[in-house]
Protein backbone atom coordinates (compact mmCIF):
# COMPACT_ATOMS: atom_id res chain seq x y z
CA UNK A 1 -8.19 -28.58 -58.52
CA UNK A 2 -8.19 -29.61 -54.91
CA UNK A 3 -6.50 -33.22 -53.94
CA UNK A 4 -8.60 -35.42 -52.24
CA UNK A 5 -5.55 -35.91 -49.62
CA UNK A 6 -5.67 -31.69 -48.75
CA UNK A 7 -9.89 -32.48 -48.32
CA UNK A 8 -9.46 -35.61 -46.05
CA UNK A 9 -5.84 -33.19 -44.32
CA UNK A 10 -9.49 -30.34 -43.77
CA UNK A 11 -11.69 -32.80 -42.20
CA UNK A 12 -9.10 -34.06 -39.96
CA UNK A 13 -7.95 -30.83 -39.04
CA UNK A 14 -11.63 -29.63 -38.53
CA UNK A 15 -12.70 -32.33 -36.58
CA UNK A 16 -9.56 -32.10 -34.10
CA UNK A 17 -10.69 -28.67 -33.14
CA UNK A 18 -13.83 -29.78 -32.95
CA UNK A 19 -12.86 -32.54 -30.11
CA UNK A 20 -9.82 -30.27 -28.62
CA UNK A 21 -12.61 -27.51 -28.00
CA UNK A 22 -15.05 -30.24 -26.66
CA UNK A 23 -12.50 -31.13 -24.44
CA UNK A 24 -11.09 -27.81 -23.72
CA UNK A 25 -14.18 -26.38 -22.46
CA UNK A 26 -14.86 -28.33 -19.22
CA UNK A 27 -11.35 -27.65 -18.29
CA UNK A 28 -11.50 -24.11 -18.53
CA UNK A 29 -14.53 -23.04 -16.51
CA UNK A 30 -14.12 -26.10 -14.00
CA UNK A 31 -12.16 -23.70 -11.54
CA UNK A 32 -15.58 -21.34 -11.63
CA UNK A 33 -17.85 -24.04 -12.01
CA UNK A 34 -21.40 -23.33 -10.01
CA UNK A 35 -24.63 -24.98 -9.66
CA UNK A 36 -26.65 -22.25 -12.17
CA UNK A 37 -24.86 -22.19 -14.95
CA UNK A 38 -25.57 -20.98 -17.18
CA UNK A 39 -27.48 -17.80 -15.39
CA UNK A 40 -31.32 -17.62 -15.99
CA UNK A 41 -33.27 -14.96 -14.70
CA UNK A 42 -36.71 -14.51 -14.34
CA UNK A 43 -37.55 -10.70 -13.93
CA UNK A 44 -39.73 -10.16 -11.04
CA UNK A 45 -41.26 -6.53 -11.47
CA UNK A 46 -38.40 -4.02 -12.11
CA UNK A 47 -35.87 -4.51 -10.07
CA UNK A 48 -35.85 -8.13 -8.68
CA UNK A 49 -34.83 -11.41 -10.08
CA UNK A 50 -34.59 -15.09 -9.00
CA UNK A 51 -32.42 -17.37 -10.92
CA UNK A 52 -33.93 -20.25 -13.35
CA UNK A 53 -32.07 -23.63 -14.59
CA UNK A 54 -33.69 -26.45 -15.91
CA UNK A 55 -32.08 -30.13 -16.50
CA UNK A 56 -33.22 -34.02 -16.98
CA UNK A 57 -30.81 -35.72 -15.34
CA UNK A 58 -31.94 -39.52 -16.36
CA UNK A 59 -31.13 -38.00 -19.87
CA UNK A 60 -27.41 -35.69 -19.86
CA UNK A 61 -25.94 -33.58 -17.39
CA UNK A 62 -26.69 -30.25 -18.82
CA UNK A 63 -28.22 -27.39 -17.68
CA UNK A 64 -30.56 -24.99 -19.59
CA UNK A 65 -32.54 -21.55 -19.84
CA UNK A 66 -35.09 -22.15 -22.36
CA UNK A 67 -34.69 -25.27 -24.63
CA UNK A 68 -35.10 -28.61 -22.70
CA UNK A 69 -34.65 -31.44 -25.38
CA UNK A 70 -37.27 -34.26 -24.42
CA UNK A 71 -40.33 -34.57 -22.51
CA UNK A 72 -40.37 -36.67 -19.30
CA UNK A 73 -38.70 -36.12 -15.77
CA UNK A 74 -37.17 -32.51 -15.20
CA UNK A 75 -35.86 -30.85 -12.23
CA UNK A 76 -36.15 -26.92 -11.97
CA UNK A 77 -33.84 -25.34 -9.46
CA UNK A 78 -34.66 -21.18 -8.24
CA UNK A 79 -32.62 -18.90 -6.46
CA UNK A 80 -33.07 -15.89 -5.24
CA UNK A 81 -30.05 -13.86 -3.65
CA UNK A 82 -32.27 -11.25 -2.70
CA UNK A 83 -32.67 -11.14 1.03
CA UNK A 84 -36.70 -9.27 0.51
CA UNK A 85 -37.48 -12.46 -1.89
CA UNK A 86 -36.52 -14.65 0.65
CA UNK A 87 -38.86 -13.42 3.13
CA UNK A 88 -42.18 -13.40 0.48
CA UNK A 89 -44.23 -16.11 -0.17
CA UNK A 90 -43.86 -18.03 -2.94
CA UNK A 91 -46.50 -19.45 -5.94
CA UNK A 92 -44.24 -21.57 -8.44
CA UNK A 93 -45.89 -23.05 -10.96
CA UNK A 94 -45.07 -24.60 -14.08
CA UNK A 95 -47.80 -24.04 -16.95
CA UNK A 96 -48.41 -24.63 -20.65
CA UNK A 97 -47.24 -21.39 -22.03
CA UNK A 98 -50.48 -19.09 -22.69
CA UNK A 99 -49.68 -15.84 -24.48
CA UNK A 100 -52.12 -13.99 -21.59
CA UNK A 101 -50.85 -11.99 -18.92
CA UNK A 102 -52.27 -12.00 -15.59
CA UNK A 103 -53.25 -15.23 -13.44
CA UNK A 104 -52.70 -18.54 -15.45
CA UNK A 105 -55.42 -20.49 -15.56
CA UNK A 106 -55.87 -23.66 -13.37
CA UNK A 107 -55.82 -25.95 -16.73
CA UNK A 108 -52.97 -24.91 -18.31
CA UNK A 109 -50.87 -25.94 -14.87
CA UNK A 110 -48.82 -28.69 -15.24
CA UNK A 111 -47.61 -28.88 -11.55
CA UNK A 112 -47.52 -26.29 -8.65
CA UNK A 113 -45.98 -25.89 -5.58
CA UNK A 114 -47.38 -25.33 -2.28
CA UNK A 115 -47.36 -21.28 -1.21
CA UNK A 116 -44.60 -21.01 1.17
CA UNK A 117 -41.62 -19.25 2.04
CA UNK A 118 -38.17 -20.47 1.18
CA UNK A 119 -36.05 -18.33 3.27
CA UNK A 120 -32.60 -19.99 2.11
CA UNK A 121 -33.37 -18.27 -1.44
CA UNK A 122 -33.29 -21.55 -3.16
CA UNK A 123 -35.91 -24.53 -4.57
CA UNK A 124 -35.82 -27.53 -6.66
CA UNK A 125 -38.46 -29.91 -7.58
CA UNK A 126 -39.28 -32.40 -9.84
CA UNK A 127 -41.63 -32.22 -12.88
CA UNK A 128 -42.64 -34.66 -15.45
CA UNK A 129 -43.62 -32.82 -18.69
CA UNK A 130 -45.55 -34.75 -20.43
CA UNK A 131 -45.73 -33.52 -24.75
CA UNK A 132 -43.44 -31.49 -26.88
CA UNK A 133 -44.46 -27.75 -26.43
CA UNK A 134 -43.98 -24.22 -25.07
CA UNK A 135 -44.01 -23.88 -21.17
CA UNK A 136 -43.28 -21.10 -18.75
CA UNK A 137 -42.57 -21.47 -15.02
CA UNK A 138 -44.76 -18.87 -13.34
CA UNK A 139 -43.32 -17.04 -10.09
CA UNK A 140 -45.61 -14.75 -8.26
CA UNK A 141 -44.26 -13.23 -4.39
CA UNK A 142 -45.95 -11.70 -1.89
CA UNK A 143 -45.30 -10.17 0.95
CA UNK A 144 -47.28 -11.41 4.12
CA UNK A 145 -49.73 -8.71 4.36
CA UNK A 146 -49.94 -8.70 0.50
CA UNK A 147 -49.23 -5.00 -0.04
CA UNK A 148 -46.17 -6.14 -2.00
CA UNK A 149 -46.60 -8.66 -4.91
CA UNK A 150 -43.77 -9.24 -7.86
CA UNK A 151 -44.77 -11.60 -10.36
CA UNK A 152 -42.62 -13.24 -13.42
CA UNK A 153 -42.57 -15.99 -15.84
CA UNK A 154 -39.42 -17.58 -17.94
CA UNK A 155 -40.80 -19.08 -21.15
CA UNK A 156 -39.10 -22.81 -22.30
CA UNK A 157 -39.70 -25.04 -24.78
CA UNK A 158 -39.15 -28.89 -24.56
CA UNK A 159 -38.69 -31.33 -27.12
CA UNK A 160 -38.98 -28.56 -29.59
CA UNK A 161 -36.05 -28.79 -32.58
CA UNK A 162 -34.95 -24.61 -32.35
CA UNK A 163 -33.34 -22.95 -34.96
CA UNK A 164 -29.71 -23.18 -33.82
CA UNK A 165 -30.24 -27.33 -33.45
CA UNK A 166 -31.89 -26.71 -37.24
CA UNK A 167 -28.97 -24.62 -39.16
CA UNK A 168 -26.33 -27.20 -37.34
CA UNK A 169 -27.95 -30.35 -38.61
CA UNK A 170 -28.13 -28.67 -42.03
CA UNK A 171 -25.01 -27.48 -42.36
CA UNK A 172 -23.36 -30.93 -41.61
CA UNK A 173 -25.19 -32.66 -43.92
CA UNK A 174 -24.33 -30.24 -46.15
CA UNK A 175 -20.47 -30.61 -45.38
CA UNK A 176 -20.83 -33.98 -45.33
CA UNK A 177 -22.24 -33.97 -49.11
CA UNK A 178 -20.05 -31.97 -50.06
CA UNK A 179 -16.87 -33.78 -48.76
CA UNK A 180 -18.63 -37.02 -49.99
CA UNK A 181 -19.60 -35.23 -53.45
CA UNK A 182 -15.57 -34.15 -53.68
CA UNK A 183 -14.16 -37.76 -52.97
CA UNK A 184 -16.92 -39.08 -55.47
CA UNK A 185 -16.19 -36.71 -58.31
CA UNK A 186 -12.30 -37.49 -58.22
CA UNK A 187 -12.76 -41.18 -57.99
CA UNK A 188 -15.12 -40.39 -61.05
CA UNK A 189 -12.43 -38.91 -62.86
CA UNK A 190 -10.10 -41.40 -61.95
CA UNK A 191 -11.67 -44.19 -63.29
CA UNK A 192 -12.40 -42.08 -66.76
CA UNK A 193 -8.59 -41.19 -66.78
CA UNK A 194 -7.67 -44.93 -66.06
């Protein structure tokens, strides 16, 4: 039979590396710390790619691929180190996500850029997303003359609960029961014995 003392020494023990890691990781990739990270890309044909983050800053600090939390105010930053991307015209969009390929269509855009160049590689805007759902940001590049076009979209969800979020919330309450069930069951047997 386990103590309740060596359960409560577990927890303690458990939830110090829990904190020491939380604390430990900002620490340890502050030296290499860089605008998109983590690293996103967004195929563009088969053998380019821009880079994709997504954030809402009036909500946390961090930065995402593909699982934005809430709905409301997001900024989407792009980069593309590519020096032939740079000099292509640009059609950003960000759309509900439609399982079709090709051209998205007009009602399923949510916002969209004006077609320009952006010949320092990089973009950020601002979108407000307005329900819980799957989106994709929609890149298509062409050259001026339009004999060169590379197209690509990076599929998100936001305010979507995915399975990672799911299995964590379910094992803690599970832990939780089960450290609570523990304490209860020798306090039960306490009593009897007393």
């Amino acid at each position: 039979m386990v103590s309740p003392r060596l359960c409560l020494r577990l927890v303690a023990a458990l939830a110090l590396a829990l904190v020491g890691a939380a604390l430990a990781a900002p620490a340890a990739t502050a030296a290499g710390w860089h605008y998109y990270d983590p690293e996103c890309p967004v195929a563009l044909g088969a053998d380019k790619a821009m880079k994709f983050v997504a954030m809402q800053p009036k909500k946390n600090i961090d930065r995402v691929c593909d699982v934005l939390p809430d709905t409301g105010a997001t900024v989407i930053a792009l980069d593309a180190p590519d020096a032939e991307l740079r000099e292509m015209n640009w059609d950003i969009r960000v759309i509900r996500d439609a399982e079709a390929a090709g051209e998205p269509a007009e009602v399923d855009t949510i916002m969209r850029l004006p077609l320009q160049k952006f010949r320092n590689g990089m973009v950020n805007f601002d979108v407000n997303i307005p329900a819980p759902g799957k989106y994709a940001l929609y890149a298509r590049l062409a050259s001026d003359d339009g004999a060169k076009e590379l197209v690509g979209r990076h599929h998100f969800t936001v305010g979507l609960i995915d399975n990672t979020e799911f299995y964590a919330y379910v094992f803690f309450g599970l832990l939780v029961a089960g450290v609570g069930g523990r304490f209860g069951y020798a306090a039960l047997k306490k009593r009897q014995a007393g």
